[in-house]
PDB file of N, CA and C in Angstrom:
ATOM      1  N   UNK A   1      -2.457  25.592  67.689  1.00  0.00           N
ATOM      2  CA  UNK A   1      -1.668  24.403  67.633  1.00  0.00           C
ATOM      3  C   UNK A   1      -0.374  24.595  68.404  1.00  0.00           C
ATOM      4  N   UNK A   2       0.282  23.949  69.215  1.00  0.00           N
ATOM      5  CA  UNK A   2       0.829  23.799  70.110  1.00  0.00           C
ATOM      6  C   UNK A   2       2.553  23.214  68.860  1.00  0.00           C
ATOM      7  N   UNK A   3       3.567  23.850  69.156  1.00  0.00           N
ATOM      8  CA  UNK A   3       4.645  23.942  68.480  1.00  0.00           C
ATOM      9  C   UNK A   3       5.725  23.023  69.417  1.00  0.00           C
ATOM     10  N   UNK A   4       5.986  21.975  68.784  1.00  0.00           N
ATOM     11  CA  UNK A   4       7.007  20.774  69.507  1.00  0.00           C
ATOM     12  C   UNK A   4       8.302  21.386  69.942  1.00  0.00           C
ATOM     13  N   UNK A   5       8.829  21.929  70.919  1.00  0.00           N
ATOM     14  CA  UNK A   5       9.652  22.135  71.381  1.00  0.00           C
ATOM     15  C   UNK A   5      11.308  21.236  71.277  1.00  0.00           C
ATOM     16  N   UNK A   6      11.934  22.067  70.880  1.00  0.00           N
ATOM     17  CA  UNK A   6      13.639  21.572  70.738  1.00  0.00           C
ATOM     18  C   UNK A   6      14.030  20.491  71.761  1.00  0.00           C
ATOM     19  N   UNK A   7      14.730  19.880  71.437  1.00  0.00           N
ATOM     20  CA  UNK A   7      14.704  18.711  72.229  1.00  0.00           C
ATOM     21  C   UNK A   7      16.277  18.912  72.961  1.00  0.00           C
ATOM     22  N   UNK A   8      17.006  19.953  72.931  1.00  0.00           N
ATOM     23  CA  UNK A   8      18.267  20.064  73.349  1.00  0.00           C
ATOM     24  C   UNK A   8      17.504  21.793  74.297  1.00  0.00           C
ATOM     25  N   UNK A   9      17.224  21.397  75.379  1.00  0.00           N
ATOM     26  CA  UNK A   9      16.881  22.873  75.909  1.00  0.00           C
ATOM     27  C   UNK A   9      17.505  23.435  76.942  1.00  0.00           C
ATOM     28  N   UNK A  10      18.067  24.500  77.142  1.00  0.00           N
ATOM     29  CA  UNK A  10      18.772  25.149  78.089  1.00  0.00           C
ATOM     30  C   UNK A  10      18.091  25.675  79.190  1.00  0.00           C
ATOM     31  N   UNK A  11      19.052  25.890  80.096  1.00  0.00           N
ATOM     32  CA  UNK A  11      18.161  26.631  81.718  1.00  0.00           C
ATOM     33  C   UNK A  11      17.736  25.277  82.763  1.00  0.00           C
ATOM     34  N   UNK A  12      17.137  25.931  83.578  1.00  0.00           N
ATOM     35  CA  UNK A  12      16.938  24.956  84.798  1.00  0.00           C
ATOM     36  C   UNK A  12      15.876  24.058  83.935  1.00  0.00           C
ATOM     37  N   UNK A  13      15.224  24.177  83.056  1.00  0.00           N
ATOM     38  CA  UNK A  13      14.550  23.043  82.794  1.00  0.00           C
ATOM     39  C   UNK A  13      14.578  22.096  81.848  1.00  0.00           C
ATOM     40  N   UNK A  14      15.903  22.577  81.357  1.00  0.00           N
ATOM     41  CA  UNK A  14      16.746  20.923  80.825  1.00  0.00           C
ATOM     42  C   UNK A  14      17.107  20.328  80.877  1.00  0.00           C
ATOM     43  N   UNK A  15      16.744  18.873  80.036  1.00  0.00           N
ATOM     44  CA  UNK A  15      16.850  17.582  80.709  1.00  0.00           C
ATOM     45  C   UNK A  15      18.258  17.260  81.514  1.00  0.00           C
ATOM     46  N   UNK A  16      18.427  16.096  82.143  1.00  0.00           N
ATOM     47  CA  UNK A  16      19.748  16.153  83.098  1.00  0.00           C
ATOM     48  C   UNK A  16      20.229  14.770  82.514  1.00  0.00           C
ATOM     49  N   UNK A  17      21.416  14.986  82.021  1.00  0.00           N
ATOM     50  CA  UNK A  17      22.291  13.753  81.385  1.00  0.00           C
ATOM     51  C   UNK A  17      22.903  13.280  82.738  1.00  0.00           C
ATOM     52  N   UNK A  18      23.094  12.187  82.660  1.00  0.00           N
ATOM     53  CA  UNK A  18      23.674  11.423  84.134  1.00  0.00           C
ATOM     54  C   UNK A  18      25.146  11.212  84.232  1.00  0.00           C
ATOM     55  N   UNK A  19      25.729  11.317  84.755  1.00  0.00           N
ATOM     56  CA  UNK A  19      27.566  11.484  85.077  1.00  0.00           C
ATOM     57  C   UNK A  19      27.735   9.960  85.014  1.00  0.00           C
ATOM     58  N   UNK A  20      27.021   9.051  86.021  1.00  0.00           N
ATOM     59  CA  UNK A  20      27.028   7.897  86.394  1.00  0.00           C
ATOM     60  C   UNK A  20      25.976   6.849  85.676  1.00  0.00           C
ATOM     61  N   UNK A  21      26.554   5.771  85.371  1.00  0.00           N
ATOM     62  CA  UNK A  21      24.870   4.325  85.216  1.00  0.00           C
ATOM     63  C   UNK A  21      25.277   3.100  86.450  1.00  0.00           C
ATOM     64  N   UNK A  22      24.620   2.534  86.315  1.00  0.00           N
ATOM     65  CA  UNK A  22      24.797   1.575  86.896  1.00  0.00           C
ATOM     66  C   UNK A  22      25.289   0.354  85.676  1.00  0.00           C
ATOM     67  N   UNK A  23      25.716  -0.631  86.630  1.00  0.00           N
ATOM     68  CA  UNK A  23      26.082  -1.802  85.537  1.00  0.00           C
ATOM     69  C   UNK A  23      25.512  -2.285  84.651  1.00  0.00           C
ATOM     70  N   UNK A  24      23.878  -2.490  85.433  1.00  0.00           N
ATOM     71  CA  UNK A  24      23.080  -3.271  84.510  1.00  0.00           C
ATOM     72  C   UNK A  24      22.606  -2.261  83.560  1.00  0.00           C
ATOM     73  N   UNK A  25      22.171  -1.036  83.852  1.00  0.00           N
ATOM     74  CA  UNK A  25      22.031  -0.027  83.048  1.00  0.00           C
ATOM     75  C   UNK A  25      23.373  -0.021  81.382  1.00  0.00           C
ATOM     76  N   UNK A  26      24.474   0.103  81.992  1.00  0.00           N
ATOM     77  CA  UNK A  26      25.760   0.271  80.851  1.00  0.00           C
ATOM     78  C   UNK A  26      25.292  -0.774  80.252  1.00  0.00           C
ATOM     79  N   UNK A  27      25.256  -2.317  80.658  1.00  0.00           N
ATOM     80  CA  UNK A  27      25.120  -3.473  79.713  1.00  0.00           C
ATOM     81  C   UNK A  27      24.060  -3.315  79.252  1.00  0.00           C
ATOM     82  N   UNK A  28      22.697  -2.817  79.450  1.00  0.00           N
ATOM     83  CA  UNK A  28      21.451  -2.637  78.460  1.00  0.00           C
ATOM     84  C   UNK A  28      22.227  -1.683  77.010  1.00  0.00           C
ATOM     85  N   UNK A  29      23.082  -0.595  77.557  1.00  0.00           N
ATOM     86  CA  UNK A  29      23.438   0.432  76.474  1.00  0.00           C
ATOM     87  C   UNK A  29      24.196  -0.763  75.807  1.00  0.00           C
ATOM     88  N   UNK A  30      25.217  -1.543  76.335  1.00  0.00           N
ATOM     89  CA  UNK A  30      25.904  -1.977  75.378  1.00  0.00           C
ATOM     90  C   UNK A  30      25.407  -2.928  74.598  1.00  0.00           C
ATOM     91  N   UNK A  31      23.932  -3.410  74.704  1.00  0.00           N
ATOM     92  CA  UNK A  31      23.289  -4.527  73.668  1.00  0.00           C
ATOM     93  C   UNK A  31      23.142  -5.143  74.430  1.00  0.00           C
ATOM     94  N   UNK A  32      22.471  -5.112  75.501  1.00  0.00           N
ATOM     95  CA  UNK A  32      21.898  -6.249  76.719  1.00  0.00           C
ATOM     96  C   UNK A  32      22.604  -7.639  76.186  1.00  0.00           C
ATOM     97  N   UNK A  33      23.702  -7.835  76.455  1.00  0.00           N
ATOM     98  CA  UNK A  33      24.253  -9.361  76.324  1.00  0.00           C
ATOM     99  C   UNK A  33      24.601  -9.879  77.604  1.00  0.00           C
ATOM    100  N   UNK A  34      24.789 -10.816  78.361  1.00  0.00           N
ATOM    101  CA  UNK A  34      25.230 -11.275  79.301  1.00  0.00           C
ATOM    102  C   UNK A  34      26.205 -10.522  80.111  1.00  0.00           C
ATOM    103  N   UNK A  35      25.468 -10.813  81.581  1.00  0.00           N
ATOM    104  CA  UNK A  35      26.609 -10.428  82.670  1.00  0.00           C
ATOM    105  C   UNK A  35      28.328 -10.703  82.256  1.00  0.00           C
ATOM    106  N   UNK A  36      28.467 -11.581  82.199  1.00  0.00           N
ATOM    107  CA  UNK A  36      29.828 -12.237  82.270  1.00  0.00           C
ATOM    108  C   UNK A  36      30.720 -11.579  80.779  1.00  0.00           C
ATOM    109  N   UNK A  37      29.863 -11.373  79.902  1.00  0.00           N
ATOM    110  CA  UNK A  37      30.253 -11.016  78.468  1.00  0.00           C
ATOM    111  C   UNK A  37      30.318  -9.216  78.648  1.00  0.00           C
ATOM    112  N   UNK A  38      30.083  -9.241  79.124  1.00  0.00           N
ATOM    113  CA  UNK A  38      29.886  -7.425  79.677  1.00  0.00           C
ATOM    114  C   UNK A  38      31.433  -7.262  80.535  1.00  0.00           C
ATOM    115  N   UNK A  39      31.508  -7.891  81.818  1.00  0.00           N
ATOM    116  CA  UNK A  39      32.059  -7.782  82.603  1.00  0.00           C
ATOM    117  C   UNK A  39      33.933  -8.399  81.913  1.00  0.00           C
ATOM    118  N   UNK A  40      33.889  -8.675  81.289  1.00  0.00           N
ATOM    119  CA  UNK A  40      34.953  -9.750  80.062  1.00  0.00           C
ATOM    120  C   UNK A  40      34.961  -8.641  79.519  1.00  0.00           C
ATOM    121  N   UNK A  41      34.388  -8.353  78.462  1.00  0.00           N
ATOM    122  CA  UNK A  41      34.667  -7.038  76.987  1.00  0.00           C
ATOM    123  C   UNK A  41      34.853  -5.933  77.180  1.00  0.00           C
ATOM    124  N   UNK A  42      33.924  -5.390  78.048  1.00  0.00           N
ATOM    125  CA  UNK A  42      33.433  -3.998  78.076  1.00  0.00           C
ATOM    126  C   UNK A  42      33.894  -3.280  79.586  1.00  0.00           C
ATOM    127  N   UNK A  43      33.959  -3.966  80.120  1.00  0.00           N
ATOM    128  CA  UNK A  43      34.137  -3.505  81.728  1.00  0.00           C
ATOM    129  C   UNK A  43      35.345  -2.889  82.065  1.00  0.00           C
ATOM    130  N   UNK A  44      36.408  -3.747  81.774  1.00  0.00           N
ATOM    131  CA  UNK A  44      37.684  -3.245  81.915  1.00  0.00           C
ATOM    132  C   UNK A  44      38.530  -2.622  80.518  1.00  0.00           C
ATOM    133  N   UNK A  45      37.345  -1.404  79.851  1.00  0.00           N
ATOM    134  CA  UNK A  45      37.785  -0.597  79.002  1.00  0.00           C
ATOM    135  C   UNK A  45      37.105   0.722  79.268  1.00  0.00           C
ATOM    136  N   UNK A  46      36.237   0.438  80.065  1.00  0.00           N
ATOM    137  CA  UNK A  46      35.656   1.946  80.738  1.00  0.00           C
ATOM    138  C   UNK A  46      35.839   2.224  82.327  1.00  0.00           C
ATOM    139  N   UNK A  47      35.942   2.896  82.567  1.00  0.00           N
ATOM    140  CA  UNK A  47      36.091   3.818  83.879  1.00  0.00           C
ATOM    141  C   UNK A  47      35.104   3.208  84.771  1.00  0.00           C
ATOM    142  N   UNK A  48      35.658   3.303  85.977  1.00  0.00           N
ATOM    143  CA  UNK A  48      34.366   2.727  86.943  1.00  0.00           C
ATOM    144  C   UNK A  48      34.653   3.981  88.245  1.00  0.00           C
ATOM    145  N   UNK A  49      33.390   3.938  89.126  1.00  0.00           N
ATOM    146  CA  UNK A  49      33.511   4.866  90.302  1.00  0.00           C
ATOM    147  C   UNK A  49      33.095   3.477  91.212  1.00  0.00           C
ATOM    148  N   UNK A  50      33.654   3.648  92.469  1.00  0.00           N
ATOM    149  CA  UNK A  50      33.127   2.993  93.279  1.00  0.00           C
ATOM    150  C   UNK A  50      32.449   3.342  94.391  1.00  0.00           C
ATOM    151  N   UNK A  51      30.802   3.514  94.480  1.00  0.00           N
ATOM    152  CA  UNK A  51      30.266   4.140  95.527  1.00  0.00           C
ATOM    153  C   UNK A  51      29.594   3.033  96.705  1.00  0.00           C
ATOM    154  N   UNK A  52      30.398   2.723  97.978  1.00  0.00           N
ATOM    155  CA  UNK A  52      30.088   1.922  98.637  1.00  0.00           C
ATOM    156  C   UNK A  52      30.247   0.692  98.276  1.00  0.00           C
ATOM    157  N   UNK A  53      28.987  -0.119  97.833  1.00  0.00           N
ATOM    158  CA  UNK A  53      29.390  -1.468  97.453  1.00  0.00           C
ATOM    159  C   UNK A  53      28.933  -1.648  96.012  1.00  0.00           C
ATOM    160  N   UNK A  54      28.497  -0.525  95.493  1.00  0.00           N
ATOM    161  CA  UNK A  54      28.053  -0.627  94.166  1.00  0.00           C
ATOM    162  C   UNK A  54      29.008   0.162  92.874  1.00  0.00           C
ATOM    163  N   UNK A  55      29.246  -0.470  91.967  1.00  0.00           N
ATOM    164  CA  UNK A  55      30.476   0.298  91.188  1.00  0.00           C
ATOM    165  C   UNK A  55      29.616   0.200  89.967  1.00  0.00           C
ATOM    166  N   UNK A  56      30.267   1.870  89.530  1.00  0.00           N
ATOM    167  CA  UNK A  56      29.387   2.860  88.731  1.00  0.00           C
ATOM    168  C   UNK A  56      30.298   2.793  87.491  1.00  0.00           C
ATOM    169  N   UNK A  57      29.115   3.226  86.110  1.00  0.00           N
ATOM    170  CA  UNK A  57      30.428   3.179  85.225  1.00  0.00           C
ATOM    171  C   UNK A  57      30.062   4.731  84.818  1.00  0.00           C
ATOM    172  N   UNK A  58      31.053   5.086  84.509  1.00  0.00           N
ATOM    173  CA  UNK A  58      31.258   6.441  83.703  1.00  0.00           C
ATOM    174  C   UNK A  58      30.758   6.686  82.728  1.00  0.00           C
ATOM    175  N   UNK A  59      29.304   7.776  82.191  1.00  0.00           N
ATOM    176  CA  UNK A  59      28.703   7.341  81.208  1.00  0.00           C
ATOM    177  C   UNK A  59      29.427   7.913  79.418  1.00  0.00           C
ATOM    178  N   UNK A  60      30.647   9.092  80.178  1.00  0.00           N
ATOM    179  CA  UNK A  60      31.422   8.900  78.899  1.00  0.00           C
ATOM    180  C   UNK A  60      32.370   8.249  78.353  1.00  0.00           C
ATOM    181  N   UNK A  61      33.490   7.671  79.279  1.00  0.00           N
ATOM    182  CA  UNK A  61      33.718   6.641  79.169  1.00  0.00           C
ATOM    183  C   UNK A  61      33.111   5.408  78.030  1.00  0.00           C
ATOM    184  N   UNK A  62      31.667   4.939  78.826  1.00  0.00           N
ATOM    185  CA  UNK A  62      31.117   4.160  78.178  1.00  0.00           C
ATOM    186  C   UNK A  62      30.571   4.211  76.688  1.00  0.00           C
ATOM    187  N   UNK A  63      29.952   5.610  76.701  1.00  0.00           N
ATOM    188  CA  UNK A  63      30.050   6.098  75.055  1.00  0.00           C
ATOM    189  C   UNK A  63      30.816   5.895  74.212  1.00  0.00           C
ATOM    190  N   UNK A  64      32.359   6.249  74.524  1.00  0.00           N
ATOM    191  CA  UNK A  64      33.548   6.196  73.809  1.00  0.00           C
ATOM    192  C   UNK A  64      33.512   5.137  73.668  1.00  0.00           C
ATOM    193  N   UNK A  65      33.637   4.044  74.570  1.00  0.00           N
ATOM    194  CA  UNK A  65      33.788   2.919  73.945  1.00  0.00           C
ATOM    195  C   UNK A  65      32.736   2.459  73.299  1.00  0.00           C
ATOM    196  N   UNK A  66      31.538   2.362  73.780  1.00  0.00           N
ATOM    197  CA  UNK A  66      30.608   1.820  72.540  1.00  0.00           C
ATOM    198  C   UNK A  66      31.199   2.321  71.247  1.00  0.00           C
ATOM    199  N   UNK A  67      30.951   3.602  70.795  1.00  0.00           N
ATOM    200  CA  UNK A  67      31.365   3.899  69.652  1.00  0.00           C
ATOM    201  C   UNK A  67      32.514   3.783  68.674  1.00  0.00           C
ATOM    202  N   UNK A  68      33.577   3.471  69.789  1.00  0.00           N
ATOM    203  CA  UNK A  68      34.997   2.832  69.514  1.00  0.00           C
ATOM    204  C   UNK A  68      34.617   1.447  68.681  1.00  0.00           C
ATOM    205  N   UNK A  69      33.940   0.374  69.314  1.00  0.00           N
ATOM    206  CA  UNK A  69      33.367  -0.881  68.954  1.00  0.00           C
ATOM    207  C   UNK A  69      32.469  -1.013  68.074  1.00  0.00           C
ATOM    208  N   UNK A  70      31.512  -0.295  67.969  1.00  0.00           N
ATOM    209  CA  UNK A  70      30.419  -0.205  66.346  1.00  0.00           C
ATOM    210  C   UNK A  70      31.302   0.253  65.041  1.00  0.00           C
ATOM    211  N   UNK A  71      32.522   0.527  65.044  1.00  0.00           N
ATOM    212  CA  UNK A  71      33.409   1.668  63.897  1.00  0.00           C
ATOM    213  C   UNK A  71      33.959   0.567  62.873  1.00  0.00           C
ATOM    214  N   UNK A  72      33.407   0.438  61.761  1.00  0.00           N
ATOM    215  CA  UNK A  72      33.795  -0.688  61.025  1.00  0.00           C
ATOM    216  C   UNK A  72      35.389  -1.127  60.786  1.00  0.00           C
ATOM    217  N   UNK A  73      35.636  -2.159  61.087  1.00  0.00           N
ATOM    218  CA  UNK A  73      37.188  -2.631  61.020  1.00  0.00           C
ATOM    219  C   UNK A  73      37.615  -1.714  60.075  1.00  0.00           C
ATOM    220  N   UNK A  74      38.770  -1.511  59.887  1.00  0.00           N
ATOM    221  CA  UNK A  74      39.711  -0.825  59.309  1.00  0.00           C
ATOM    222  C   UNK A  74      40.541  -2.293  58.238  1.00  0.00           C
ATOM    223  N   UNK A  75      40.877  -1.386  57.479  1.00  0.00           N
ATOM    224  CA  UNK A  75      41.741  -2.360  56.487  1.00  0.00           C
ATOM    225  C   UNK A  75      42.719  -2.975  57.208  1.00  0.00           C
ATOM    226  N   UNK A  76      43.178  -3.760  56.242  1.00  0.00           N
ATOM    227  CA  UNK A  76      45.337  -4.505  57.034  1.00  0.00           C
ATOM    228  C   UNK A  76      45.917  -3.535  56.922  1.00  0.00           C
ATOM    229  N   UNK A  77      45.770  -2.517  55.817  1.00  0.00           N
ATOM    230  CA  UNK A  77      47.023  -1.653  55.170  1.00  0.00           C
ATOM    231  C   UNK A  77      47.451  -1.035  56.408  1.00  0.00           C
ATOM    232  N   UNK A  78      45.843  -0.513  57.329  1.00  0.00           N
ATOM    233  CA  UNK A  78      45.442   0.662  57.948  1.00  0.00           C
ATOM    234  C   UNK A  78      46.062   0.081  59.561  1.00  0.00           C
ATOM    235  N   UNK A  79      46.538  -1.175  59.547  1.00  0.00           N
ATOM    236  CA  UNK A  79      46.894  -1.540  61.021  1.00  0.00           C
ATOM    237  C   UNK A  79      48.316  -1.387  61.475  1.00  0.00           C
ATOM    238  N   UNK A  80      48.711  -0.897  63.040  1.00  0.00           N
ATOM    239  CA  UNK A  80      50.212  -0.505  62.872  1.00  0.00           C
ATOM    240  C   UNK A  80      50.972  -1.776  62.864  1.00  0.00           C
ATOM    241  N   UNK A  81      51.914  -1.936  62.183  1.00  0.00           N
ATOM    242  CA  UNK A  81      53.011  -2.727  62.091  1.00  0.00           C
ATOM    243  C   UNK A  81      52.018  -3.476  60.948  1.00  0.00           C
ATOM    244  N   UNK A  82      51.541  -3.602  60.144  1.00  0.00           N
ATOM    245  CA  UNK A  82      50.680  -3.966  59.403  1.00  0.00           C
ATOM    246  C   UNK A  82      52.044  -5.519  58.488  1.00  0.00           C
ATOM    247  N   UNK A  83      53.180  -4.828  58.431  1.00  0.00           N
ATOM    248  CA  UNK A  83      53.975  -5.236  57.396  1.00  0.00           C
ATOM    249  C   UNK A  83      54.789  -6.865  58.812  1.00  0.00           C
ATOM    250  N   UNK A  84      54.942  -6.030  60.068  1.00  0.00           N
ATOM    251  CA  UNK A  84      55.297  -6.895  60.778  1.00  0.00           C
ATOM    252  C   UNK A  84      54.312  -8.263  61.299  1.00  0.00           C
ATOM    253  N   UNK A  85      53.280  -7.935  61.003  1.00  0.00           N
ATOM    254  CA  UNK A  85      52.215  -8.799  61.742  1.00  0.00           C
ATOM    255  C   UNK A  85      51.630 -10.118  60.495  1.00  0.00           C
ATOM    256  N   UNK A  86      52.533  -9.845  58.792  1.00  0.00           N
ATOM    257  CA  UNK A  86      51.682 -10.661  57.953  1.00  0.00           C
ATOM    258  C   UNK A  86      52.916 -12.025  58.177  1.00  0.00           C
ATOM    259  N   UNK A  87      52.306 -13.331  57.938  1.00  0.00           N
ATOM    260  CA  UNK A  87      52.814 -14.362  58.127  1.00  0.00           C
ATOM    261  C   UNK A  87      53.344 -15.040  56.579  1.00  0.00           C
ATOM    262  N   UNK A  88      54.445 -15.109  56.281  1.00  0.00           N
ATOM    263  CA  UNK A  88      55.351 -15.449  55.285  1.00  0.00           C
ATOM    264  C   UNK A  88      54.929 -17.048  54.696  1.00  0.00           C
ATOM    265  N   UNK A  89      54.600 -17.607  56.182  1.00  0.00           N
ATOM    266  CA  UNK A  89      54.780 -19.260  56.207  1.00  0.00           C
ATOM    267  C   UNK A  89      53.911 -19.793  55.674  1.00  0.00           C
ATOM    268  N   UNK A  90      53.288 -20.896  54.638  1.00  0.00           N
ATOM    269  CA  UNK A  90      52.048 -21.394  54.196  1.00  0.00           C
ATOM    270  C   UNK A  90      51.850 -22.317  55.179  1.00  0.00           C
ATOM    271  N   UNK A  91      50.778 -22.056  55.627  1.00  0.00           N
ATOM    272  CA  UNK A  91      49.995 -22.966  57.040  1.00  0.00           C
ATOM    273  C   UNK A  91      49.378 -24.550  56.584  1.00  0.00           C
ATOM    274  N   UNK A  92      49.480 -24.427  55.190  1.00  0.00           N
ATOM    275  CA  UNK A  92      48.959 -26.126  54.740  1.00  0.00           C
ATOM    276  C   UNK A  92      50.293 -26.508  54.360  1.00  0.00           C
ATOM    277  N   UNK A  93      51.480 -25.698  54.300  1.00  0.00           N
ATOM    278  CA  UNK A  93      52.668 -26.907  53.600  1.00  0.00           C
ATOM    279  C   UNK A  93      53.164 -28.015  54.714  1.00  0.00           C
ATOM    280  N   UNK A  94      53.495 -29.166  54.246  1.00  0.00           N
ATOM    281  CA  UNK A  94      53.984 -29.782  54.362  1.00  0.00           C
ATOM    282  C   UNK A  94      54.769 -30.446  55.433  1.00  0.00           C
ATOM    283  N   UNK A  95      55.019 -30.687  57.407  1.00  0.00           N
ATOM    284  CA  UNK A  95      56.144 -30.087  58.316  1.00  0.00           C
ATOM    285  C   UNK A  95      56.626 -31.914  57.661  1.00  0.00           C
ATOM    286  N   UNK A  96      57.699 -31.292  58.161  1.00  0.00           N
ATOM    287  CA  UNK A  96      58.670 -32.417  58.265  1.00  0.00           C
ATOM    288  C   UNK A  96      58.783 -33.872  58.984  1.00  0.00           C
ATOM    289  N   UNK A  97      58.877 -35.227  58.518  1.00  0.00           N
ATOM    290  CA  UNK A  97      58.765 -35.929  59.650  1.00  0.00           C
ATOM    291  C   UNK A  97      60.028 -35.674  60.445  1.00  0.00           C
ATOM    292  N   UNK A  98      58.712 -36.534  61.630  1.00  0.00           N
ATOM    293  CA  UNK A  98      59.830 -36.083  62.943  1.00  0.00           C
ATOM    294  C   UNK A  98      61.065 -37.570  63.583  1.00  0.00           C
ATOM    295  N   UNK A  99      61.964 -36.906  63.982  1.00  0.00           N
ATOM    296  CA  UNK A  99      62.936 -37.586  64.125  1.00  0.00           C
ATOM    297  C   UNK A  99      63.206 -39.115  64.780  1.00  0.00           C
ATOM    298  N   UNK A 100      63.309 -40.209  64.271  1.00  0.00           N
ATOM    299  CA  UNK A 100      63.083 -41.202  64.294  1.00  0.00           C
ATOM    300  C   UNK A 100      63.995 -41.572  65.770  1.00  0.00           C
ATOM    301  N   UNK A 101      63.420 -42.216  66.784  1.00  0.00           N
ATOM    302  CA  UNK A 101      64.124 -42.486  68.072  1.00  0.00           C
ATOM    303  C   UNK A 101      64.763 -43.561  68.197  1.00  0.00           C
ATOM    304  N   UNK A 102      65.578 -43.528  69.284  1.00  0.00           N
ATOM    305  CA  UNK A 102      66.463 -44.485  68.754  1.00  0.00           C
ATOM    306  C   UNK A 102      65.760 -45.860  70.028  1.00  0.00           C
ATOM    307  N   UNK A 103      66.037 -46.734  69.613  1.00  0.00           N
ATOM    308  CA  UNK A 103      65.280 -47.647  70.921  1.00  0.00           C
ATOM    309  C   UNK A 103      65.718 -47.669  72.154  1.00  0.00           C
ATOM    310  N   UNK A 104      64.882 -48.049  73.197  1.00  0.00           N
ATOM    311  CA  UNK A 104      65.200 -47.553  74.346  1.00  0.00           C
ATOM    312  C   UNK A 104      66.071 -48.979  75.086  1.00  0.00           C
ATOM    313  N   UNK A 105      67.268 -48.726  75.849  1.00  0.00           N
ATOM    314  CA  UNK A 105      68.313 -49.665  76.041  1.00  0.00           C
ATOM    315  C   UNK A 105      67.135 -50.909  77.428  1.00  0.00           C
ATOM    316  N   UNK A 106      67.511 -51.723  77.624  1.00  0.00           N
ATOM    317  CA  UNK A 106      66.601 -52.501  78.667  1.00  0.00           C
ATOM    318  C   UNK A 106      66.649 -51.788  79.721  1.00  0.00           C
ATOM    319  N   UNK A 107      65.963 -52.087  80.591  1.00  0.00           N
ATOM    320  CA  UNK A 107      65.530 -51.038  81.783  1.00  0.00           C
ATOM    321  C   UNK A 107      66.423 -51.436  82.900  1.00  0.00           C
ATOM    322  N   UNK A 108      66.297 -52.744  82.970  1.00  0.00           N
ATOM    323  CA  UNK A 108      67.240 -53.522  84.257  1.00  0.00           C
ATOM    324  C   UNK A 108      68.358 -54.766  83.335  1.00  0.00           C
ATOM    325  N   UNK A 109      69.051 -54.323  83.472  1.00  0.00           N
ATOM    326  CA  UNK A 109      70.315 -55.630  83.012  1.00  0.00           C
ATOM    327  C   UNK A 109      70.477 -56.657  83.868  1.00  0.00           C
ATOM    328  N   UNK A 110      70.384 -56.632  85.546  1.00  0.00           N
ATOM    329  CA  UNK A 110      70.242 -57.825  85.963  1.00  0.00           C
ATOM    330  C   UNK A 110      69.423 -58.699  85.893  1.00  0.00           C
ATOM    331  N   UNK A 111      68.312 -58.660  85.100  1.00  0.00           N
ATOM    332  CA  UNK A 111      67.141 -59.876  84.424  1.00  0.00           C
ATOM    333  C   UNK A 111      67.748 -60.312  83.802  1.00  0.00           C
ATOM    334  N   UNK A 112      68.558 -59.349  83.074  1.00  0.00           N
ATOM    335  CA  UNK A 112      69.058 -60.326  81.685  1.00  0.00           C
ATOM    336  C   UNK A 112      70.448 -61.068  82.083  1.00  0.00           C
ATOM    337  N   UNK A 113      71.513 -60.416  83.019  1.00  0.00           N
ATOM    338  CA  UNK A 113      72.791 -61.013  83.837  1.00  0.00           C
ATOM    339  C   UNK A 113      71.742 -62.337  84.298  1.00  0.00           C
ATOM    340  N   UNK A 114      71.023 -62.273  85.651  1.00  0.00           N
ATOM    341  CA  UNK A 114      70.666 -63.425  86.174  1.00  0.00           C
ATOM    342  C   UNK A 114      69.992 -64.360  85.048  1.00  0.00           C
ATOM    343  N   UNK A 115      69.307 -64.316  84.029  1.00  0.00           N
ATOM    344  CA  UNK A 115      68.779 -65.468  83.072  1.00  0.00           C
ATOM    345  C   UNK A 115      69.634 -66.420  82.357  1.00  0.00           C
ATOM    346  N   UNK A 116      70.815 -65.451  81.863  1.00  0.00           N
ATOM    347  CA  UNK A 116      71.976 -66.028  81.200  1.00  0.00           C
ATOM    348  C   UNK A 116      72.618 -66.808  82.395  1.00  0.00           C
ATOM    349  N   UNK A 117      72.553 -66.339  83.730  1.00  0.00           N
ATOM    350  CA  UNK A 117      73.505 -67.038  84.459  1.00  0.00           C
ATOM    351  C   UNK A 117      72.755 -68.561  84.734  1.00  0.00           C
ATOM    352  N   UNK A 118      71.459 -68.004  85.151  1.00  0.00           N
ATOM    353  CA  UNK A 118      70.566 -69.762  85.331  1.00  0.00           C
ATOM    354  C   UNK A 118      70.607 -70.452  84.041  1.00  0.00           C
ATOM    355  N   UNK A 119      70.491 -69.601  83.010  1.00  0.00           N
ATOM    356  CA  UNK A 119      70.734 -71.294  81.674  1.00  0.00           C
ATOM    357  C   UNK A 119      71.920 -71.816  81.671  1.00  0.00           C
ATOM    358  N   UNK A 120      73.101 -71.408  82.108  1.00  0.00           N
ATOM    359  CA  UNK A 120      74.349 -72.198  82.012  1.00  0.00           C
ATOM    360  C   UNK A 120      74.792 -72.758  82.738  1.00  0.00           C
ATOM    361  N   UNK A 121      73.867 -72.587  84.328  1.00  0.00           N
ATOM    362  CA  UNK A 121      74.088 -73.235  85.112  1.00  0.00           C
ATOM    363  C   UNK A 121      73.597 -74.821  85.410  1.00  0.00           C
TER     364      UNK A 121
END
């Protein structure tokens, strides 16, 4: 019977982890979601190489961040400025009415000079 071999193996005939992926490659790792949603979230938090006209992402880089992003939220307590960031204000009270305007004066006074002048004339 033939004995399953270690899957982490040393010497020239172990497997070869890749330095580089390609884009579409990183976005399959990151949960095959959309070009645009990739290129938005994920893109400009990992490292890129640029070889010719094709830009490479860094595949540790990209690890880190995946794993950065799967890490279950953290508490409020646990966030910095935690104490600066809570909001005092109740968001359903009440705002104030707003300031009553005053009416706006006529626009042209000579309508009203010339009308008065033709009725008395």
């Amino acid at each position: 019977m033939a004995q399953a071999k270690e899957s982490k193996r040393q010497g020239p005939d172990a497997p070869v982890k890749p330095i580089l992926v390609s884009q579409d490659t990183a976005r399959v790792m990151a949960g095959d979601g959309s070009r645009a949603g990739f290129a938005k979230n994920v893109l400009p938090k990992v490292e890129t190489v640029c070889l010719g006209r094709r830009r490479m992402v860094v595949l540790s880089s990209l690890e880190s961040v995946l794993a950065e992003m799967t890490q279950p939220p953290r508490a409020a307590a646990e966030w910095p400025n935690a104490a600066a960031s809570v909001s005092t204000k109740n968001p359903k009270a009440p705002r104030a009415a707003p300031a009553k305007q005053a009416t706006p004066a006529p626009k042209s006074r000579k309508i009203a000079d010339d009308d008065a002048a033709g009725a008395s004339a």
